[in-house]
PDB file of N, CA and C in Angstrom:
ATOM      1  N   UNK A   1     213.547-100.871 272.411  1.00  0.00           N
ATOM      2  CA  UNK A   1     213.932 -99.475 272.328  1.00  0.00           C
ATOM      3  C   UNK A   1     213.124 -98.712 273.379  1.00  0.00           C
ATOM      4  N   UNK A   2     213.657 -97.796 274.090  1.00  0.00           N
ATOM      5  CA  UNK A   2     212.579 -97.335 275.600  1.00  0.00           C
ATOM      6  C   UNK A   2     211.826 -96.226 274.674  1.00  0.00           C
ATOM      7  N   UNK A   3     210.872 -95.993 275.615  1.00  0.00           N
ATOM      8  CA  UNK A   3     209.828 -94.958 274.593  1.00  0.00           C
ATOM      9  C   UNK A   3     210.715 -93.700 274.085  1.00  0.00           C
ATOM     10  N   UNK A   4     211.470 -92.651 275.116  1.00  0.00           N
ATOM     11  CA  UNK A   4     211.903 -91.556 274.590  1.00  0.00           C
ATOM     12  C   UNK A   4     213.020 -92.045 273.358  1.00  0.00           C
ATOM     13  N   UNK A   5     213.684 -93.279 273.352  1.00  0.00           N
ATOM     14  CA  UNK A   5     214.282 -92.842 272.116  1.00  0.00           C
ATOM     15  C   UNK A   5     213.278 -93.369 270.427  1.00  0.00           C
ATOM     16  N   UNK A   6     212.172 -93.771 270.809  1.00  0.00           N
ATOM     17  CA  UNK A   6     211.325 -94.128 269.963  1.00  0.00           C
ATOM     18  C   UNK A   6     210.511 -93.024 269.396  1.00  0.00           C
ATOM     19  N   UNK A   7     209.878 -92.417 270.551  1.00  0.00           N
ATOM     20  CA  UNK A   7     209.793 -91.100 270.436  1.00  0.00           C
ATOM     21  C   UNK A   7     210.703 -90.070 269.481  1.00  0.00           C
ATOM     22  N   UNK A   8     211.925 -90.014 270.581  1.00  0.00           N
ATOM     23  CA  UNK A   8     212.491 -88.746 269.027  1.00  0.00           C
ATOM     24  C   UNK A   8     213.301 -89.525 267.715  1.00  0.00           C
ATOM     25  N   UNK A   9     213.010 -90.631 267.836  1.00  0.00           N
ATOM     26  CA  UNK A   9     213.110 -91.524 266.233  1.00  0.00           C
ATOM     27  C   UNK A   9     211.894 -90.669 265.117  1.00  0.00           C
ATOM     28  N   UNK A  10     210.469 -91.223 265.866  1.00  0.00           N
ATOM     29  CA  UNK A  10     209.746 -90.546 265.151  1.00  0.00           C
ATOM     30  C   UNK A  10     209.712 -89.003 264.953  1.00  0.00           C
ATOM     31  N   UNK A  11     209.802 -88.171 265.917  1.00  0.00           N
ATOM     32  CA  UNK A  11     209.811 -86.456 265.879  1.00  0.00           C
ATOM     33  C   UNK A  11     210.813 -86.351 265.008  1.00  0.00           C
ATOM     34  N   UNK A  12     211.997 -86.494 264.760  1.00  0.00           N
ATOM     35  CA  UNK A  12     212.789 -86.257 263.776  1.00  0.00           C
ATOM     36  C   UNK A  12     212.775 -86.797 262.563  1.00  0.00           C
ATOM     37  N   UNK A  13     211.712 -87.484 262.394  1.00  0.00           N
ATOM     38  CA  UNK A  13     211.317 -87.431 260.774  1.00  0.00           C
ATOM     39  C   UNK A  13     211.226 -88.992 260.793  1.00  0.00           C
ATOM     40  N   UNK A  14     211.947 -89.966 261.102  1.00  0.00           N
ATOM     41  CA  UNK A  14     211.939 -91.077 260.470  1.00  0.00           C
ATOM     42  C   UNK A  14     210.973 -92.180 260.464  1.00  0.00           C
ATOM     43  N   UNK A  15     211.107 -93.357 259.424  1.00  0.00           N
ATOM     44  CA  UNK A  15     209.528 -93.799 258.914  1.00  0.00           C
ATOM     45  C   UNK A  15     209.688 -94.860 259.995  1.00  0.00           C
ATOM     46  N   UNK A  16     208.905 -95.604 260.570  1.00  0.00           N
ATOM     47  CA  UNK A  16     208.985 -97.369 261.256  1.00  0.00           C
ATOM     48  C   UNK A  16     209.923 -98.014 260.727  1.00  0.00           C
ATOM     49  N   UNK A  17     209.642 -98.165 259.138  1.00  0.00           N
ATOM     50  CA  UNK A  17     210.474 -99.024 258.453  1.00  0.00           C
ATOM     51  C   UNK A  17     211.950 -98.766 258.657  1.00  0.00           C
ATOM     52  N   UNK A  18     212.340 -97.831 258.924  1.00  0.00           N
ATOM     53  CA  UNK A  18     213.799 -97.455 259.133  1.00  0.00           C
ATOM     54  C   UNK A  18     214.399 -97.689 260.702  1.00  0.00           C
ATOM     55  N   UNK A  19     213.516 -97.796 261.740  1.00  0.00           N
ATOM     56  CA  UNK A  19     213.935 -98.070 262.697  1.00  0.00           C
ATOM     57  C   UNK A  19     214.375 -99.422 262.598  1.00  0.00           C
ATOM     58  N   UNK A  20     215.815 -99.294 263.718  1.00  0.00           N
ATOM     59  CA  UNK A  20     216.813-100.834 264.107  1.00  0.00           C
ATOM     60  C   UNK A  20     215.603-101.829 264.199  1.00  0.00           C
ATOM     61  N   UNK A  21     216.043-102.988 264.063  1.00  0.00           N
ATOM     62  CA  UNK A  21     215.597-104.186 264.698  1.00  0.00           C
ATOM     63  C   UNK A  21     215.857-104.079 266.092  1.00  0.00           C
ATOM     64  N   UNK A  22     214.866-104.666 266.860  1.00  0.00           N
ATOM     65  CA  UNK A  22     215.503-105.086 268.622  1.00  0.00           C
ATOM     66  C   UNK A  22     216.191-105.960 268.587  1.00  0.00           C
ATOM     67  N   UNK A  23     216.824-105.771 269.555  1.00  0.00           N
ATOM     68  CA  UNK A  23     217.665-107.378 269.770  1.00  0.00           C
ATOM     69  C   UNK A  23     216.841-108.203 270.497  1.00  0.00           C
ATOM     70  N   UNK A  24     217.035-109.086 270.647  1.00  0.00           N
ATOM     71  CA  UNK A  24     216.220-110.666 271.294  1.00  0.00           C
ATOM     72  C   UNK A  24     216.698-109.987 272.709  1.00  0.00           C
ATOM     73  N   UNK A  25     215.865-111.197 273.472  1.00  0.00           N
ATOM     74  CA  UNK A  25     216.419-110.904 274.944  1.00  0.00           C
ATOM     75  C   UNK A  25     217.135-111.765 275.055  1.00  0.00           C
ATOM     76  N   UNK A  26     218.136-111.749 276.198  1.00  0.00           N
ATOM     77  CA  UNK A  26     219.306-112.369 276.573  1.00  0.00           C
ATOM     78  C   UNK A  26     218.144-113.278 277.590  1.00  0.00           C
ATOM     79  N   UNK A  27     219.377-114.205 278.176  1.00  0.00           N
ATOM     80  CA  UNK A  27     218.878-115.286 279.724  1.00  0.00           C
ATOM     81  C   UNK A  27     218.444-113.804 280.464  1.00  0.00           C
ATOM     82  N   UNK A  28     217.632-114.227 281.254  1.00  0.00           N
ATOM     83  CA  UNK A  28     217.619-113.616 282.671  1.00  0.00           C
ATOM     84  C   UNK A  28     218.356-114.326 283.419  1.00  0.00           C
ATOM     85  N   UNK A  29     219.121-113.180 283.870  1.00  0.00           N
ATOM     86  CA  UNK A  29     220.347-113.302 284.760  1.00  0.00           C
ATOM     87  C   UNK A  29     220.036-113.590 286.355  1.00  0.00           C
ATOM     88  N   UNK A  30     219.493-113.281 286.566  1.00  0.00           N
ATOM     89  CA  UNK A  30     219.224-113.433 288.049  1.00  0.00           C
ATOM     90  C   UNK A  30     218.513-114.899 288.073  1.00  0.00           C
ATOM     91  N   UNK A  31     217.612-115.557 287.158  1.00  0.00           N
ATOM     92  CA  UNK A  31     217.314-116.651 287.058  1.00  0.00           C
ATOM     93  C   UNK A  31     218.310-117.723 286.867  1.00  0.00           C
ATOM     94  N   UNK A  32     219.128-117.290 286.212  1.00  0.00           N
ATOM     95  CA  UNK A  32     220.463-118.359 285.955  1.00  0.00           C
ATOM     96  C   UNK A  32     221.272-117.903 286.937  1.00  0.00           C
ATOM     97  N   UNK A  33     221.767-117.244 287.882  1.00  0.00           N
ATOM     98  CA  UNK A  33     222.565-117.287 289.107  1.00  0.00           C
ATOM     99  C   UNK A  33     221.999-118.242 289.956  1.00  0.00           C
ATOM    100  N   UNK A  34     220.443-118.110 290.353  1.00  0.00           N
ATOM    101  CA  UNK A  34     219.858-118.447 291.352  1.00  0.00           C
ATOM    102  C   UNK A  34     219.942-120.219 290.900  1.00  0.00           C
ATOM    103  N   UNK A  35     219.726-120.733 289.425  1.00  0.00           N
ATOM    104  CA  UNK A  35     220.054-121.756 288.820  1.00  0.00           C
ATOM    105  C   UNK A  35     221.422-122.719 289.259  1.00  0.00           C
ATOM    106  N   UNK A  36     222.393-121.736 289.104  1.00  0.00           N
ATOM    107  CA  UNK A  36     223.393-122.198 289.619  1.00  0.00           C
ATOM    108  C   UNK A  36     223.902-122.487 290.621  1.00  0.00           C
ATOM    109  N   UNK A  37     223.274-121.706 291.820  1.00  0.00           N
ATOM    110  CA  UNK A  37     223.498-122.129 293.550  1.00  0.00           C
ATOM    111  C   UNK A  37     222.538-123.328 293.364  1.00  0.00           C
ATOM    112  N   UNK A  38     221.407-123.585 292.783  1.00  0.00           N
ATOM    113  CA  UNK A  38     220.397-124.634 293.247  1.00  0.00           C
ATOM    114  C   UNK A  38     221.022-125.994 292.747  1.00  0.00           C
ATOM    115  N   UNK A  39     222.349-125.691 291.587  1.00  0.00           N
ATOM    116  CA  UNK A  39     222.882-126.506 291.030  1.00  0.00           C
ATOM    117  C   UNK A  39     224.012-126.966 292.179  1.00  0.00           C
ATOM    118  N   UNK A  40     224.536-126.018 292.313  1.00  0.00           N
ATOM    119  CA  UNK A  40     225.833-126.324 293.483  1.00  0.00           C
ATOM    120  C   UNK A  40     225.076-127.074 294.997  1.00  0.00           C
ATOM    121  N   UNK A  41     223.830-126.384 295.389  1.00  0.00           N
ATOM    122  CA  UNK A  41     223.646-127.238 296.590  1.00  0.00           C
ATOM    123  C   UNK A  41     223.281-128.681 295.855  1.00  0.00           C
ATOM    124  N   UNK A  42     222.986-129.059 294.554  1.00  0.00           N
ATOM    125  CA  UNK A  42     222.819-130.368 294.590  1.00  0.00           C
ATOM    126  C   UNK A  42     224.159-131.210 294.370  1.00  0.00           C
ATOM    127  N   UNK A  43     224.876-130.663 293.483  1.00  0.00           N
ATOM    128  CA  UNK A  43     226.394-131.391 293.648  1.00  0.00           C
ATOM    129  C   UNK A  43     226.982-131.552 294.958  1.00  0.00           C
ATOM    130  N   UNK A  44     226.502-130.681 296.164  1.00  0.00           N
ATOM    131  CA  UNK A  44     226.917-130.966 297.434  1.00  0.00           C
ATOM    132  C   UNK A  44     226.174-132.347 298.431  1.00  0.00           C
ATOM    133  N   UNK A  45     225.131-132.037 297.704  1.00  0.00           N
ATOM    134  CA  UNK A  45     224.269-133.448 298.196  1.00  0.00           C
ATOM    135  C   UNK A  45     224.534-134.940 297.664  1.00  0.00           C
ATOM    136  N   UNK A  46     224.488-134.411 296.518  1.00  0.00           N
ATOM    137  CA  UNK A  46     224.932-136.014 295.528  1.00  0.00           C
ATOM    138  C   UNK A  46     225.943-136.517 296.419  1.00  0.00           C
ATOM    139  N   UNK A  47     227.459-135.355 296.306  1.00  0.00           N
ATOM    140  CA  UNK A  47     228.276-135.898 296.814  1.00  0.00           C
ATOM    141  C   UNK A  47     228.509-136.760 298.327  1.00  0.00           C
ATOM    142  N   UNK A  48     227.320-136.025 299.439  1.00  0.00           N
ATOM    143  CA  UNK A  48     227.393-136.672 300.144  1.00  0.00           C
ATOM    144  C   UNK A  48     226.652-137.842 300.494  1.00  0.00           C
ATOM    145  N   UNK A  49     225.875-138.071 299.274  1.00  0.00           N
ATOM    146  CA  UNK A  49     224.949-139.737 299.081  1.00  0.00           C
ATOM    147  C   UNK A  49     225.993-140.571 298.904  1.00  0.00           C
ATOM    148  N   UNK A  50     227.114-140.191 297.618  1.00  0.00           N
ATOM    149  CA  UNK A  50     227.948-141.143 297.517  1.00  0.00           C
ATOM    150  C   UNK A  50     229.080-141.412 298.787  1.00  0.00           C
ATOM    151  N   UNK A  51     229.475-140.751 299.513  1.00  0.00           N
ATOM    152  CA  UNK A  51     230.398-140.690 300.657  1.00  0.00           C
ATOM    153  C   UNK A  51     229.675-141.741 301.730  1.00  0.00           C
ATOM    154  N   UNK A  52     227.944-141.287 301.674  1.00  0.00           N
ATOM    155  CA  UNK A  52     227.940-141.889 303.223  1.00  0.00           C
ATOM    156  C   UNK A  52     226.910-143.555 302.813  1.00  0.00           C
ATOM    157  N   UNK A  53     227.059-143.388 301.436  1.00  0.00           N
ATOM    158  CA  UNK A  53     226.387-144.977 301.176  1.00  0.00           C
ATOM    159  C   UNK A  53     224.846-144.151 300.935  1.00  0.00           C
ATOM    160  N   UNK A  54     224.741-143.640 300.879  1.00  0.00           N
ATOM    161  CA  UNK A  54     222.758-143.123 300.686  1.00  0.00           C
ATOM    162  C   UNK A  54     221.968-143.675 299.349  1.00  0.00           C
ATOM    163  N   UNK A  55     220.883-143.553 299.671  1.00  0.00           N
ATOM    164  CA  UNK A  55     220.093-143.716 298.517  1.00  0.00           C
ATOM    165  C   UNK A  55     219.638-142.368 298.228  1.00  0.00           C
ATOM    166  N   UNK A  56     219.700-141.730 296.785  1.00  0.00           N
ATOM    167  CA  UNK A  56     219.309-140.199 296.536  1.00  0.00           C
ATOM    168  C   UNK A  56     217.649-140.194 297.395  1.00  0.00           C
ATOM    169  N   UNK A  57     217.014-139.544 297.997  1.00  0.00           N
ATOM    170  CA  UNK A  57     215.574-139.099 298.416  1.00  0.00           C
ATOM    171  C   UNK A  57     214.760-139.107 297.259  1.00  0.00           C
ATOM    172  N   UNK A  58     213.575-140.066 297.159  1.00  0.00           N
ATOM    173  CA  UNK A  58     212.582-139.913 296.704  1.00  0.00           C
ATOM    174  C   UNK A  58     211.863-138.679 296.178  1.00  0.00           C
ATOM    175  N   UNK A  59     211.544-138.063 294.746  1.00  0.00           N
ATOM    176  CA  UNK A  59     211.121-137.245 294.510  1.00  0.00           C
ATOM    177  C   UNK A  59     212.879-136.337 293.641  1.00  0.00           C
ATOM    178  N   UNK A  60     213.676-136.797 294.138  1.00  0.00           N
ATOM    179  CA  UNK A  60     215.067-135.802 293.231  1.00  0.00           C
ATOM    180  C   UNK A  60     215.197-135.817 292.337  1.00  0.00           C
ATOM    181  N   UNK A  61     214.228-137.115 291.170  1.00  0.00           N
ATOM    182  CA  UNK A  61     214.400-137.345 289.433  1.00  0.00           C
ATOM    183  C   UNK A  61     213.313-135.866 289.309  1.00  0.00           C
ATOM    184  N   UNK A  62     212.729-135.617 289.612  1.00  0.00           N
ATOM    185  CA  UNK A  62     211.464-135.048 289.509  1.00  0.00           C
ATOM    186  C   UNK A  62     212.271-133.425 289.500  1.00  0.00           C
ATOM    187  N   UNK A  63     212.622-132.947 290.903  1.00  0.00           N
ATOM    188  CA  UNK A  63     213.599-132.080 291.096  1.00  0.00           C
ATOM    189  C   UNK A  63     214.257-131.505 290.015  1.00  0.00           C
ATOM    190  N   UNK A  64     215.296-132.297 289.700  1.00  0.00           N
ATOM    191  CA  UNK A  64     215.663-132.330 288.600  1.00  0.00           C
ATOM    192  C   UNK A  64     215.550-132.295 286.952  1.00  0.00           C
ATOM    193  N   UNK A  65     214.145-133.022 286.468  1.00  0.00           N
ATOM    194  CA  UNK A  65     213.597-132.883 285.657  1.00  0.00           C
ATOM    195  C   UNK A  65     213.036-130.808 284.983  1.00  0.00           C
ATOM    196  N   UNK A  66     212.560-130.846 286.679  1.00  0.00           N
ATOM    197  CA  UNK A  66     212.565-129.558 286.763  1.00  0.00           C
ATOM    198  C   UNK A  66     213.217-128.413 286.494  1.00  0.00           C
ATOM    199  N   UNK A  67     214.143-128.615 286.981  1.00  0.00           N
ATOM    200  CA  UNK A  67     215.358-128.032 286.683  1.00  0.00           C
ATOM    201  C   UNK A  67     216.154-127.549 285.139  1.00  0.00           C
ATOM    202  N   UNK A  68     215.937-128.756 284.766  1.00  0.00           N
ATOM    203  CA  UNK A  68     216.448-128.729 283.124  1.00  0.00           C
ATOM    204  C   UNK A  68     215.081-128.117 282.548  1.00  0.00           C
ATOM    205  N   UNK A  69     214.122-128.320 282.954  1.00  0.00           N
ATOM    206  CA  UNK A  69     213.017-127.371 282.096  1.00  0.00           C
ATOM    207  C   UNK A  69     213.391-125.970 282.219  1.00  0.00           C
ATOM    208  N   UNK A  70     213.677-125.879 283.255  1.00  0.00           N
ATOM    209  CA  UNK A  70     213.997-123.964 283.186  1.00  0.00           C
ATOM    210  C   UNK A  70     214.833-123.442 282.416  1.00  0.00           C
ATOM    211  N   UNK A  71     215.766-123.925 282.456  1.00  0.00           N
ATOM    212  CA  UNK A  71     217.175-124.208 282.523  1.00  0.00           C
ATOM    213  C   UNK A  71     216.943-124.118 280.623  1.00  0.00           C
ATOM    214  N   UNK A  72     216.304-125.142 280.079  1.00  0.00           N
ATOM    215  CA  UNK A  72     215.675-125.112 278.313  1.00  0.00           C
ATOM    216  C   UNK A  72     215.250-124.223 277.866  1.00  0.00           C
ATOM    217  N   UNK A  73     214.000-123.769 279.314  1.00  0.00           N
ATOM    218  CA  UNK A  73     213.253-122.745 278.552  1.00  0.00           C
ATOM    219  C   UNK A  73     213.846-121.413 278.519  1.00  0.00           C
ATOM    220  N   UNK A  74     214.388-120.996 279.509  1.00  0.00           N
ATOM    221  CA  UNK A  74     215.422-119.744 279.901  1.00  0.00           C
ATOM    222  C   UNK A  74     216.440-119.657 278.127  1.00  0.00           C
ATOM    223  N   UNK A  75     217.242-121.267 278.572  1.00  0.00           N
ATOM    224  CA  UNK A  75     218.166-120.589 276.831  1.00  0.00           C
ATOM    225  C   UNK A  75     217.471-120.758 276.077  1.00  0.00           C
ATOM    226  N   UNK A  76     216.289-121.142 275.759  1.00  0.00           N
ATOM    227  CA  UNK A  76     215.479-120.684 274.499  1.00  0.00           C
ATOM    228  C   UNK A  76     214.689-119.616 273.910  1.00  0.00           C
ATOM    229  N   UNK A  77     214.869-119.025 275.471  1.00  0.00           N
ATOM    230  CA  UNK A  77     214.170-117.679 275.396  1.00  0.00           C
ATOM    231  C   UNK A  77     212.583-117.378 275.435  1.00  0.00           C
ATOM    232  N   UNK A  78     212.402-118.816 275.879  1.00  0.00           N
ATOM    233  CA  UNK A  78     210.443-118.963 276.014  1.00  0.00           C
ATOM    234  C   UNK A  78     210.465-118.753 277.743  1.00  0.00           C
ATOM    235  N   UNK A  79     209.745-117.473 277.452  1.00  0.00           N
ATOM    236  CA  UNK A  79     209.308-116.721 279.065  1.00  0.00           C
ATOM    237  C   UNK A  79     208.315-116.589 278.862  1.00  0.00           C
TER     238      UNK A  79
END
């Protein structure tokens, strides 16, 4: 709730106990866009390991691992 409407919650009489619940926070959005290009340049890569015979680069389980951590912690809402 931003301060001024907390503010005239209280000036107009009412107790804590009566104020709304907050809502939870949503994803951060800009974290999950930026998620999703980092996702798309890797489907562009994969794809071209499999096209040209490659072996994925050393270090991409890791990458990846990474990835899904955010990715967990973001929809779980642990920031």
């Amino acid at each position: 709730m931003p301060l001024i409407s907390f503010a005239r919650w209280r000036l107009l009489g009412s107790s804590i106990s009566d104020m709304p619940a907050l809502a939870a926070p949503g994803p951060d959005l800009l974290l999950m866009a930026e998620l999703k290009r980092l996702g798309n340049n890797l489907n562009q890569l994969v794809r071209l390991f499999h096209r040209e015979k490659h072996e994925p680069p050393i270090g991409l389980d890791g990458v990846l691992d990474e990835i899904r951590r955010l990715i967990n912690r973001e929809l779980a809402g642990d920031r």
